[in-house]
PDB file of N, CA and C in Angstrom:
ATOM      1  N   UNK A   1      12.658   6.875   3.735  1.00  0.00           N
ATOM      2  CA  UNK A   1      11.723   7.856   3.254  1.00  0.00           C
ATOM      3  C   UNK A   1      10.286   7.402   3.513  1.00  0.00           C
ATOM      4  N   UNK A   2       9.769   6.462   3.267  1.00  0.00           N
ATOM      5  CA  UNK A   2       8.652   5.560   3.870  1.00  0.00           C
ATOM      6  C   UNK A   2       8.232   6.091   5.046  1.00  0.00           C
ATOM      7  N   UNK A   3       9.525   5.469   5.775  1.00  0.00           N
ATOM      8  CA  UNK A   3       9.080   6.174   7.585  1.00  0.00           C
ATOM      9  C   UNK A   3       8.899   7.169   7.736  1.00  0.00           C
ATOM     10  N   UNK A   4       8.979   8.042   7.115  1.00  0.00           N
ATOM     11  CA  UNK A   4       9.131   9.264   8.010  1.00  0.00           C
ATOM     12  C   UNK A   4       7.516  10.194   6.410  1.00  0.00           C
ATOM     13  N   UNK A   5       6.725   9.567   5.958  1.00  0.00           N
ATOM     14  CA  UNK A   5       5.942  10.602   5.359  1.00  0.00           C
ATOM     15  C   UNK A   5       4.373  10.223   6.395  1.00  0.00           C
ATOM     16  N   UNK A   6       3.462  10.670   5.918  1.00  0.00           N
ATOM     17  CA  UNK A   6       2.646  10.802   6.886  1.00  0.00           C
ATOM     18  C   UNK A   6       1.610   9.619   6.473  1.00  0.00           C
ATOM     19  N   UNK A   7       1.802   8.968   5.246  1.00  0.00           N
ATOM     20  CA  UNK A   7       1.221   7.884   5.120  1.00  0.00           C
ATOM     21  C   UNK A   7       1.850   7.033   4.052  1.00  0.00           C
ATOM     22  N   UNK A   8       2.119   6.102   4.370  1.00  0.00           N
ATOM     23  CA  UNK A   8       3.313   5.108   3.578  1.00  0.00           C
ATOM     24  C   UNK A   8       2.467   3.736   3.038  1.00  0.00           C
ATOM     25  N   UNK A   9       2.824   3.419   2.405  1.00  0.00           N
ATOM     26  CA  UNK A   9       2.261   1.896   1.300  1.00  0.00           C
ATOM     27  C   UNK A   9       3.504   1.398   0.670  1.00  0.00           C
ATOM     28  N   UNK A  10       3.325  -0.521   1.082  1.00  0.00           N
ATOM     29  CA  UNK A  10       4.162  -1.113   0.127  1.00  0.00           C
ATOM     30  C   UNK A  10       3.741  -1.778  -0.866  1.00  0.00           C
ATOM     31  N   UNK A  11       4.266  -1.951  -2.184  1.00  0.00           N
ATOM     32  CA  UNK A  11       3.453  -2.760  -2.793  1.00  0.00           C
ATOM     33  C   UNK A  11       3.874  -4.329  -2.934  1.00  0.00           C
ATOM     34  N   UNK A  12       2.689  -5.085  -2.719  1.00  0.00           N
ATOM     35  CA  UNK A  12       2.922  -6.618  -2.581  1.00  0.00           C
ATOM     36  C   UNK A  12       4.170  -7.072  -3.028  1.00  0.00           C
ATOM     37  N   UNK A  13       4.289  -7.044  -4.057  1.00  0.00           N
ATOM     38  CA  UNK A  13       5.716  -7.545  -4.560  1.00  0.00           C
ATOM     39  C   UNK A  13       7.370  -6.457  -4.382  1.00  0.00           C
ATOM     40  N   UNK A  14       6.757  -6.343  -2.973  1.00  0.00           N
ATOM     41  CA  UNK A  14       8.268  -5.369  -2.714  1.00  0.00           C
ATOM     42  C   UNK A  14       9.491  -6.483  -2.274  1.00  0.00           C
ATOM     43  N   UNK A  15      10.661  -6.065  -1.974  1.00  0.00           N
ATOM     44  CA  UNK A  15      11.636  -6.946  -1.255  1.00  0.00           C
ATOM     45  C   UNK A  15      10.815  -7.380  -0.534  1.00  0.00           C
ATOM     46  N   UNK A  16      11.242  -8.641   0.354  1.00  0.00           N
ATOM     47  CA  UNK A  16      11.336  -9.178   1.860  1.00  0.00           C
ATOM     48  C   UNK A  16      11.817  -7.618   2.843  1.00  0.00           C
ATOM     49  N   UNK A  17      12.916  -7.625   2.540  1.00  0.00           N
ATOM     50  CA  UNK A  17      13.600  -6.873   3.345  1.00  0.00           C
ATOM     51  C   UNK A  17      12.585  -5.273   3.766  1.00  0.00           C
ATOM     52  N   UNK A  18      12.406  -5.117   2.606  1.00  0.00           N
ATOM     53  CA  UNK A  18      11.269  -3.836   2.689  1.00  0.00           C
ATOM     54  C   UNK A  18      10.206  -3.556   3.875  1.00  0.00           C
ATOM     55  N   UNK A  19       9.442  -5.044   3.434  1.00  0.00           N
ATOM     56  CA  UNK A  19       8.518  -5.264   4.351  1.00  0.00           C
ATOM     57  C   UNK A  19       9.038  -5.404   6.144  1.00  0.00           C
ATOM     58  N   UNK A  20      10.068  -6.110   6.335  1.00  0.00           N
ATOM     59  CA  UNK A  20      10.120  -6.155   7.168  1.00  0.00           C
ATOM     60  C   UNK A  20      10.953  -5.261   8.030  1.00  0.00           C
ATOM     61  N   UNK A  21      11.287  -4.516   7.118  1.00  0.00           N
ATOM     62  CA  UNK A  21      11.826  -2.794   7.675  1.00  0.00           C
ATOM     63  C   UNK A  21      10.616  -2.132   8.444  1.00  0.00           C
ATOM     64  N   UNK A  22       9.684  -2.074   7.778  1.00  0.00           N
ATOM     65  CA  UNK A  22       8.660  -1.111   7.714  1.00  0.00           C
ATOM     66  C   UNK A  22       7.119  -2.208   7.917  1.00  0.00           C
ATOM     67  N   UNK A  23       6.820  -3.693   9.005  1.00  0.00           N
ATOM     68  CA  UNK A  23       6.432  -3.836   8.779  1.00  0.00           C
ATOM     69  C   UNK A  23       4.685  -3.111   9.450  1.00  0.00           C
ATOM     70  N   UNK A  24       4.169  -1.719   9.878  1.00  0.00           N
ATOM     71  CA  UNK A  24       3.680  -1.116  10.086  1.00  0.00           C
ATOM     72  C   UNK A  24       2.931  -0.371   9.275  1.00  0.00           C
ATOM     73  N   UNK A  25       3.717  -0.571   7.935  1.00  0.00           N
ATOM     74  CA  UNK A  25       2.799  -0.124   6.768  1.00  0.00           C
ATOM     75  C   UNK A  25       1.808  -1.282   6.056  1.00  0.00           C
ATOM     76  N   UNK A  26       1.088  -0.480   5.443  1.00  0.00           N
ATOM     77  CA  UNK A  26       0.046  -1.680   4.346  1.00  0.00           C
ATOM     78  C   UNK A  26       0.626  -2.092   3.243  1.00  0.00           C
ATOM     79  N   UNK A  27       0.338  -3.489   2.989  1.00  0.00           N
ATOM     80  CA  UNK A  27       1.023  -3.623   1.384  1.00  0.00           C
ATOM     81  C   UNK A  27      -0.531  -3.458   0.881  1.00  0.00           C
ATOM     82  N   UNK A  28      -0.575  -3.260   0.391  1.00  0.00           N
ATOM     83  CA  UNK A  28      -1.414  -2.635  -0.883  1.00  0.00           C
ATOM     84  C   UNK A  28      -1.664  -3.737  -2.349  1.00  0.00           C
ATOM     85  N   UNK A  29      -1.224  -4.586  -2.614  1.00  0.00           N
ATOM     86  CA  UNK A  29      -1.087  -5.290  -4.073  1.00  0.00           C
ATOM     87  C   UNK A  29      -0.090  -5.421  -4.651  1.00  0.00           C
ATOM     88  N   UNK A  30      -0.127  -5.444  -5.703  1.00  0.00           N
ATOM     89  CA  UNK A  30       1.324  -5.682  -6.591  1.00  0.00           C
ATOM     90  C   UNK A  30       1.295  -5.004  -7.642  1.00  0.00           C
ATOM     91  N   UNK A  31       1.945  -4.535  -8.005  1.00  0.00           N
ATOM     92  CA  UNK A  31       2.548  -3.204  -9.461  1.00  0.00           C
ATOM     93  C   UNK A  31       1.422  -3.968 -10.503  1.00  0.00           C
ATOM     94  N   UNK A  32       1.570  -4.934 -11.020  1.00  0.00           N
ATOM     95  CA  UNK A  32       1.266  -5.668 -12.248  1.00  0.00           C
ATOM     96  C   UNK A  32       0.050  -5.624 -11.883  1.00  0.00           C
ATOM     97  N   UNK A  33      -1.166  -5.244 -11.228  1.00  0.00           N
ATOM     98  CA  UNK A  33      -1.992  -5.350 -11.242  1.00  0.00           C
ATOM     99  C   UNK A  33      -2.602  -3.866 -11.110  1.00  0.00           C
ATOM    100  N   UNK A  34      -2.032  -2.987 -11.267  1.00  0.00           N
ATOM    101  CA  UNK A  34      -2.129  -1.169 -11.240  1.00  0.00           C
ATOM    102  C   UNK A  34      -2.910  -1.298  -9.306  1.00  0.00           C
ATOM    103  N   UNK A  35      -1.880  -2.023  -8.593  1.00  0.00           N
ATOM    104  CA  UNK A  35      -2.583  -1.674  -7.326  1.00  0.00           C
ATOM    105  C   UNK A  35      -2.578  -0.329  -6.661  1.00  0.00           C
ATOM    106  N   UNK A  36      -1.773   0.698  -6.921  1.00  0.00           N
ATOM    107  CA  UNK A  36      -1.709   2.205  -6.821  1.00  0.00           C
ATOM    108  C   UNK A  36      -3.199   2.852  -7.268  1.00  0.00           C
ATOM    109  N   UNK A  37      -3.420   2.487  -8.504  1.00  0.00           N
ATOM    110  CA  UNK A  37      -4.462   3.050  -9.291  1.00  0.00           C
ATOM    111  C   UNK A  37      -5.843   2.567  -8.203  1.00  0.00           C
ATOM    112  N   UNK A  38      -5.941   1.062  -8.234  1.00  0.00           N
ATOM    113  CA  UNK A  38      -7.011   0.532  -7.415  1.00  0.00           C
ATOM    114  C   UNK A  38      -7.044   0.996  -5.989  1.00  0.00           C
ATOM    115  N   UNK A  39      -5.833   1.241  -5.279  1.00  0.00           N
ATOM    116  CA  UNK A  39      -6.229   2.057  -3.941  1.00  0.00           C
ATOM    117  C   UNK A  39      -6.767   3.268  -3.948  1.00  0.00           C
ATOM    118  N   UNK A  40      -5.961   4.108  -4.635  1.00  0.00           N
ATOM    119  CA  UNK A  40      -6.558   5.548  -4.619  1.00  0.00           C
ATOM    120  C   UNK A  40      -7.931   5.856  -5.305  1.00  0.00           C
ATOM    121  N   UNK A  41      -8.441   4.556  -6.150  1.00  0.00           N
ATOM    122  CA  UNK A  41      -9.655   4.895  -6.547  1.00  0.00           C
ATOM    123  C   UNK A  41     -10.441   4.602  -5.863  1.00  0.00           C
ATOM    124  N   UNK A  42     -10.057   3.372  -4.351  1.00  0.00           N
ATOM    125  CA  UNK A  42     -10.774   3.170  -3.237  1.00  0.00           C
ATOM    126  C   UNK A  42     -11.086   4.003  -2.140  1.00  0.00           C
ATOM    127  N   UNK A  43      -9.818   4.628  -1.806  1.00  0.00           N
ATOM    128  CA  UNK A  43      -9.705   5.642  -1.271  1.00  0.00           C
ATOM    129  C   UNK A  43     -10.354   6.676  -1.269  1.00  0.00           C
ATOM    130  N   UNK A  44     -10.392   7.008  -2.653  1.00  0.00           N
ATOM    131  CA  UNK A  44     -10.948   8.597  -2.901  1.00  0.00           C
ATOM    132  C   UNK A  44     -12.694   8.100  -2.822  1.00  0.00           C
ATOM    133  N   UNK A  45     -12.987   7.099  -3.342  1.00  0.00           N
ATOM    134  CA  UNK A  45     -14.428   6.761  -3.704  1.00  0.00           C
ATOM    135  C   UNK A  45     -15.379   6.806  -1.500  1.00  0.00           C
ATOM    136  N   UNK A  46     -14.193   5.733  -0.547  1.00  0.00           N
ATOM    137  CA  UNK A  46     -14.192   5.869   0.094  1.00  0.00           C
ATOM    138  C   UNK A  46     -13.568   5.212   0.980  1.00  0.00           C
ATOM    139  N   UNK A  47     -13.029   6.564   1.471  1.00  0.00           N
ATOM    140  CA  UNK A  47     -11.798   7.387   2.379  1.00  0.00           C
ATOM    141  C   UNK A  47     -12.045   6.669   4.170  1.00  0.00           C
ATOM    142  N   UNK A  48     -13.438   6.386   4.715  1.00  0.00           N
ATOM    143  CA  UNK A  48     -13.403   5.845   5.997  1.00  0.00           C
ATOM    144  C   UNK A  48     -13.233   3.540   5.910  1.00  0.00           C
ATOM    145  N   UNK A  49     -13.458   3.153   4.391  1.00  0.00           N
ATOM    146  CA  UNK A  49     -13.322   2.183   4.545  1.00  0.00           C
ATOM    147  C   UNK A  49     -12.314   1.501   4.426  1.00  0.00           C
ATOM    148  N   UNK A  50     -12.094   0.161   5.384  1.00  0.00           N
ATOM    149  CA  UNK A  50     -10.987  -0.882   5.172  1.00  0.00           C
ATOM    150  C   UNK A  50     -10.213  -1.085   3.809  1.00  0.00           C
ATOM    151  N   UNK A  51      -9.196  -0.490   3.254  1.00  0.00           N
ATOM    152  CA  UNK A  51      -8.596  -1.293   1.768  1.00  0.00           C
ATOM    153  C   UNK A  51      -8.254  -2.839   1.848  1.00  0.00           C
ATOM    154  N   UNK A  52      -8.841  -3.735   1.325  1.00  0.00           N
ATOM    155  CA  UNK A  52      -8.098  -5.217   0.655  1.00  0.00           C
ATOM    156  C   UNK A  52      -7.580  -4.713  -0.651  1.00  0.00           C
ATOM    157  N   UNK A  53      -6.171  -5.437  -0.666  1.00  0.00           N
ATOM    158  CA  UNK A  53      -5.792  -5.695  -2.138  1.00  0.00           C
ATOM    159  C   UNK A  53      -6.836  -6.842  -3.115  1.00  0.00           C
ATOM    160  N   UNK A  54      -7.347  -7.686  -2.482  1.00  0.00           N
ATOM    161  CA  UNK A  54      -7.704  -9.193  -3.011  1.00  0.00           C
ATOM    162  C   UNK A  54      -9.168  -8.613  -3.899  1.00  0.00           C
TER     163      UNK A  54
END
């Protein structure tokens, strides 16, 4: 399901296996740190710059 949407994210602490299914996507952070919340507030704030998790 990953592959196939039009923009996919893993989060840091996914499987091994995950990542290296799909390694073409961004990991993004890790759950425990609301890294979902922190991208999309990067994102939306701004949309043309580089995301770091760090």
């Amino acid at each position: 399901m990953l592959g196939s949407v039009g923009r996919g994210f893993i989060m840091g602490n996914a499987m091994p296996q995950l990542k290296a299914e799909l390694p073409h996507l961004p990991v993004i952070g890790d759950c425990r740190n609301q890294a979902v919340s922190h991208f999309l507030t990067h994102w939306l704030d701004n949309p043309d710059l580089p995301y770091s998790p760090e």
